[in-house]
C-alpha atoms as a PDB file:
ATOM      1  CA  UNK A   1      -5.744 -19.028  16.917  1.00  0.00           C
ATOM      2  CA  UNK A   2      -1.975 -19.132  18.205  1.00  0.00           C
ATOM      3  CA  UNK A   3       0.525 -17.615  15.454  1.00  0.00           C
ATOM      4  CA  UNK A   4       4.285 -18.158  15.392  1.00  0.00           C
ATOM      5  CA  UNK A   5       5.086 -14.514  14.748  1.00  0.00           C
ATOM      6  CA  UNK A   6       8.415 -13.174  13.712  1.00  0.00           C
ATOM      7  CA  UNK A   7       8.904  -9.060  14.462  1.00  0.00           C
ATOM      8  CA  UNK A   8      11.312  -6.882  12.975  1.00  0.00           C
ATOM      9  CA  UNK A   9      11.232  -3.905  15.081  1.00  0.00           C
ATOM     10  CA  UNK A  10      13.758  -2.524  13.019  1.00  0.00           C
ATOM     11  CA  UNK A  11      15.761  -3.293  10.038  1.00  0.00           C
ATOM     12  CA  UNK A  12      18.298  -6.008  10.755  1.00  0.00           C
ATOM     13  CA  UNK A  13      16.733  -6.867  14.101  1.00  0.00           C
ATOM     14  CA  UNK A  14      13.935 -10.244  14.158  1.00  0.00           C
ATOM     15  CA  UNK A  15      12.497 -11.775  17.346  1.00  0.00           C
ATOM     16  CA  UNK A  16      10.398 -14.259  17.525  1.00  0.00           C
ATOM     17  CA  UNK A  17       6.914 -13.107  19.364  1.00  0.00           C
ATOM     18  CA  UNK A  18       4.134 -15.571  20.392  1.00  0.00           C
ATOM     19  CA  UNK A  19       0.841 -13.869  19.389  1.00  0.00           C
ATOM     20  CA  UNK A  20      -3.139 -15.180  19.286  1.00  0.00           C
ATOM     21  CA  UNK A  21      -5.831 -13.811  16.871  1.00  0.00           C
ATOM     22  CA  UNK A  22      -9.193 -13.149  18.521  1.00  0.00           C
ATOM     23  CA  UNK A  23     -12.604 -12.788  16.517  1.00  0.00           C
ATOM     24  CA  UNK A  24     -15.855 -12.472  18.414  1.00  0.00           C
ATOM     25  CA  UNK A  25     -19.422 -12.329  16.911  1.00  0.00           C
ATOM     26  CA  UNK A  26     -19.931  -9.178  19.496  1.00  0.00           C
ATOM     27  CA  UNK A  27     -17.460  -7.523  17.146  1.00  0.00           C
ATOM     28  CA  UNK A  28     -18.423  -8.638  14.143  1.00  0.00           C
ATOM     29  CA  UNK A  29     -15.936  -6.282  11.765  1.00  0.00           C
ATOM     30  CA  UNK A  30     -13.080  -6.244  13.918  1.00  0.00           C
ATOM     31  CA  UNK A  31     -10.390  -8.834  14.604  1.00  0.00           C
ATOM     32  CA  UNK A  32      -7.748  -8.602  17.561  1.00  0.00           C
ATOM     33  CA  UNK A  33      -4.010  -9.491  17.230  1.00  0.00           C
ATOM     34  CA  UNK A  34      -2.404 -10.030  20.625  1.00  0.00           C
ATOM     35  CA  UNK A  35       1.046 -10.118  20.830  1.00  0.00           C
ATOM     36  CA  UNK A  36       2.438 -11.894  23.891  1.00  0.00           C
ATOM     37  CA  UNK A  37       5.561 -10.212  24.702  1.00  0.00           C
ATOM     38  CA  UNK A  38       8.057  -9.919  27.791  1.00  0.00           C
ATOM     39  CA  UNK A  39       4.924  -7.781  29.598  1.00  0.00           C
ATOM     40  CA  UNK A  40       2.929  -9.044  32.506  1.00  0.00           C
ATOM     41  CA  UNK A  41      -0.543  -8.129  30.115  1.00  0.00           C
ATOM     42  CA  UNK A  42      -0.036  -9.287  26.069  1.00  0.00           C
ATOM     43  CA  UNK A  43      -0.455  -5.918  23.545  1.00  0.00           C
ATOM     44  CA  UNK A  44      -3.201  -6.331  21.216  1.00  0.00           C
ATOM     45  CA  UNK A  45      -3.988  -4.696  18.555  1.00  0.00           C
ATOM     46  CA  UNK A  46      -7.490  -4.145  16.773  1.00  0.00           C
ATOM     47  CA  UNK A  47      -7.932  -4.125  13.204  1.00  0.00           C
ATOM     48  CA  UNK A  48     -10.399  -5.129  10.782  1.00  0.00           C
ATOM     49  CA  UNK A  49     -11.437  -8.223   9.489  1.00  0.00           C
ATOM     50  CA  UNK A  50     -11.764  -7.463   5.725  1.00  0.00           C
ATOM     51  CA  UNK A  51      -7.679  -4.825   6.292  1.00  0.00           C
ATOM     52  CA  UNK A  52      -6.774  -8.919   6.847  1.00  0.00           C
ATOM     53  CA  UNK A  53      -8.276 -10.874   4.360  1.00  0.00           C
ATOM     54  CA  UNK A  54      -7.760  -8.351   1.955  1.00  0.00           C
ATOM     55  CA  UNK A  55      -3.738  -7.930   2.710  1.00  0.00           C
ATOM     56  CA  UNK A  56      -4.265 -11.947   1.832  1.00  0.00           C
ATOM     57  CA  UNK A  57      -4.851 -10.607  -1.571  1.00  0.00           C
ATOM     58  CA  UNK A  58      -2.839  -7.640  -1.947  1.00  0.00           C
ATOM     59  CA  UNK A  59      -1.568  -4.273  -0.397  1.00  0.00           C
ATOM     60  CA  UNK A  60      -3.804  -3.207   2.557  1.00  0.00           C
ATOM     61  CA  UNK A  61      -4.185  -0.454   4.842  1.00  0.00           C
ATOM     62  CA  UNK A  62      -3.102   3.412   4.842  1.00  0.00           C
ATOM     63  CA  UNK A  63      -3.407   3.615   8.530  1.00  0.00           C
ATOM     64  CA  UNK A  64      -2.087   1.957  11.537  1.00  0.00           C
ATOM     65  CA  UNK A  65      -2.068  -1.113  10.332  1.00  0.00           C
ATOM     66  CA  UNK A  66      -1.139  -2.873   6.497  1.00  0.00           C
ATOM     67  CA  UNK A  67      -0.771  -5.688   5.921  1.00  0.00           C
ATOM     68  CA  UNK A  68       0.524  -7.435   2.252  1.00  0.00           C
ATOM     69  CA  UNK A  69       2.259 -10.595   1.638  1.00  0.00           C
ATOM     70  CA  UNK A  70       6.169 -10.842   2.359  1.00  0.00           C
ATOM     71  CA  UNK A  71       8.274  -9.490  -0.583  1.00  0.00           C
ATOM     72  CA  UNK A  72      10.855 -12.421   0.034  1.00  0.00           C
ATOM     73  CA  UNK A  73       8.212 -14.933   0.776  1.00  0.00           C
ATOM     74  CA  UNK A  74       4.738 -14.569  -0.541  1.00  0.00           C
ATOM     75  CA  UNK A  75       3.712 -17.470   1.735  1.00  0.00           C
ATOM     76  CA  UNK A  76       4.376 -15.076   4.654  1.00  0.00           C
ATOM     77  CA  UNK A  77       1.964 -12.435   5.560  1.00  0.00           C
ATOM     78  CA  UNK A  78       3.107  -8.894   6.852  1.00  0.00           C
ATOM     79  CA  UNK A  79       1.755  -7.468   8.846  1.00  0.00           C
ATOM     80  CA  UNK A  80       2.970  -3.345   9.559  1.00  0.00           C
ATOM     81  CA  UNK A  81       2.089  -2.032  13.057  1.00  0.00           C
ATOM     82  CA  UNK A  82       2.830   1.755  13.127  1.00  0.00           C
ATOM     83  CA  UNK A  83       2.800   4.279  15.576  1.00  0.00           C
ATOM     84  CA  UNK A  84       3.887   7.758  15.373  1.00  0.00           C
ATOM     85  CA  UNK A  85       7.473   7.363  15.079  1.00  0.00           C
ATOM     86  CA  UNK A  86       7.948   4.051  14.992  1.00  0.00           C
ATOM     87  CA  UNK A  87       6.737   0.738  12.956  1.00  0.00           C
ATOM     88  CA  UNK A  88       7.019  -3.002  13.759  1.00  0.00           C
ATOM     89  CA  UNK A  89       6.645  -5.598  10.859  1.00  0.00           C
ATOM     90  CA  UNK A  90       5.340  -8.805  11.890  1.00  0.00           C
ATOM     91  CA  UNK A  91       5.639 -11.726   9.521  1.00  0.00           C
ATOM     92  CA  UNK A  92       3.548 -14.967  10.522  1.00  0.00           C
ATOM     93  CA  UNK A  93       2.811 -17.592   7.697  1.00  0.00           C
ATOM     94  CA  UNK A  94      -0.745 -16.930   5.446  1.00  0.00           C
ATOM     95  CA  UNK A  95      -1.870 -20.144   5.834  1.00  0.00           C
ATOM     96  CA  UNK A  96      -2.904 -20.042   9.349  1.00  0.00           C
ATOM     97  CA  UNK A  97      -4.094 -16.429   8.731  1.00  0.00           C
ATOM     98  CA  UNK A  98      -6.315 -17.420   6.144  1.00  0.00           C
ATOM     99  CA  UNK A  99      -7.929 -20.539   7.985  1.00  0.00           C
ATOM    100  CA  UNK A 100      -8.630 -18.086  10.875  1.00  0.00           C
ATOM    101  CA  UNK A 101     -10.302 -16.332   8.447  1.00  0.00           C
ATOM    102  CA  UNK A 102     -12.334 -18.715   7.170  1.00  0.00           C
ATOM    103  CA  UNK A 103     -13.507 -19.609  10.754  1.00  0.00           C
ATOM    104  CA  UNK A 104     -14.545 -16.194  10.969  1.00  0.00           C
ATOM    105  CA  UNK A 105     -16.116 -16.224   8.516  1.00  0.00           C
ATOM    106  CA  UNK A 106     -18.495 -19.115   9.246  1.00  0.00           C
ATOM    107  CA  UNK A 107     -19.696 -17.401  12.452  1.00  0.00           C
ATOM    108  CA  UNK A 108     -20.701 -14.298  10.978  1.00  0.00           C
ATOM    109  CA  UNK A 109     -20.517 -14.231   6.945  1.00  0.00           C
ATOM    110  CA  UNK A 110     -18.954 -11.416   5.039  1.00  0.00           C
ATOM    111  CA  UNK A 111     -21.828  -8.703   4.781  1.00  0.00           C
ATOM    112  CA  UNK A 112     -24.143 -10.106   7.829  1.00  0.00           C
ATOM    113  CA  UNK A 113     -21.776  -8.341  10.217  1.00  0.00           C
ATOM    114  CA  UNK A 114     -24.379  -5.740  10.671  1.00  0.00           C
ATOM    115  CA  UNK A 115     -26.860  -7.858  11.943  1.00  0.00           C
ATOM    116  CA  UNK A 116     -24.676  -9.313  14.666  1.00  0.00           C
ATOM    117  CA  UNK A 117     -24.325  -5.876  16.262  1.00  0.00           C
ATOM    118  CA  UNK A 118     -26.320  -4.695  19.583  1.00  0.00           C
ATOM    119  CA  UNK A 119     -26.899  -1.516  18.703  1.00  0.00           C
ATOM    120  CA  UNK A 120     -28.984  -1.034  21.709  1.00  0.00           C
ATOM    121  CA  UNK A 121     -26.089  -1.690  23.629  1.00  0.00           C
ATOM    122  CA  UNK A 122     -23.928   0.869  21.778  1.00  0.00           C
ATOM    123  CA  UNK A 123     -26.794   3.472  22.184  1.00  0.00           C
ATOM    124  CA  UNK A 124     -27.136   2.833  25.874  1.00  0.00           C
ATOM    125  CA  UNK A 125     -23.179   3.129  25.869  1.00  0.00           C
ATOM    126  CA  UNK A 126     -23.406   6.495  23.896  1.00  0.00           C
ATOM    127  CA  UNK A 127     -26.161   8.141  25.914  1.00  0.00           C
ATOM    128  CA  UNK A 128     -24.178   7.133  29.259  1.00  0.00           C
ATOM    129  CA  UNK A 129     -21.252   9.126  28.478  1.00  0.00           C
ATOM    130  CA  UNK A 130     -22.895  11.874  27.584  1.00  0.00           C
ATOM    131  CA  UNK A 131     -23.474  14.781  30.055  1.00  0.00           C
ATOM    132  CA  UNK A 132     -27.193  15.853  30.743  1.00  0.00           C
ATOM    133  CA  UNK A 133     -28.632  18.722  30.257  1.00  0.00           C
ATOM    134  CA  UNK A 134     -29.555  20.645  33.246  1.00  0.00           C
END
C-alpha cells in the first residue's frame, strides 16, 4: 500500500518521502516499510505487525522503531526510525495505516501467524549456516 509520507529528519526540517508498506503471509509477524528516496534501491525497514497496530492505539516500541499518533494531529501516525545517533520521524495519515492493517489481517489473522510459518524452511536455513563437525 503506497503512503504519502512526510520525514522530519531533524527538527525544523520536513520532506516529503514516497514510501510502500509490504506484508507477506511468508512473514507472517513482520511488516516492511519502504521508503523510496533519492537512492537507486528504496530503504526499507522491518518491523512488526502488532509495534503498528498497536502505535494505532497508543505509544509503541522501545527499540528501533515507535510508533504513536502525532501530538499535533492524532489523525497522523508517527512513526520514529532510530539509529545510533540519529532518528527520523515519519508522519503518514492513520487511516491508510490502519486499512493496511486490516488487509493484513484478513490473510493471516492476529494469533494464526504461527501457523503460516515454514519452519522447515527456517531449520534447513539454520542447519546450512552452520559449520560441520569434522
Amino acid at each position: 500500500m503506497r503512503l504519502d509520507v512526510v520525514v522530519s529528519p531533524c527538527p525544523g526540517l520536513r520532506v516529503s518521502v514516497p514510501a510502500r508498506l509490504r506484508y507477506h503471509r511468508a512473514d507472517p509477524y513482520a511488516v516492511h516499510l519502504d521508503c523510496h528516496a533519492d537512492l537507486d534501491e528504496p530503504i526499507t525497514w522491518l518491523f512488526g505487525r502488532e509495534l503498528l497496530a498497536e502505535g494505532l492505539r497508543g505509544r509503541a516500541g522501545i527499540g528501533d522503531v515507535t510508533v504513536r499518533r502525532s501530538e499535533s494531529d492524532p489523525e497522523l501516525l508517527a512513526i520514529a526510525l532510530n539509529t545510533p545517533g540519529h532518528t527520523a520521524v515519519l508522519h503518514t495519515p492513520a487511516a491508510p495505516v490502519r486499512d493496511f492493517l486490516l488487509l493484513s489481517q484478513l490473510l493471516v489473522p492476529p494469533g494464526t501467524e504461527h501457523e503460516h510459518l515454514d519452519t522447515g524452511a527456517l531449520l534447513r536455513h539454520l542447519l546450512e549456516d552452520r559449520p560441520r563437525p569434522e
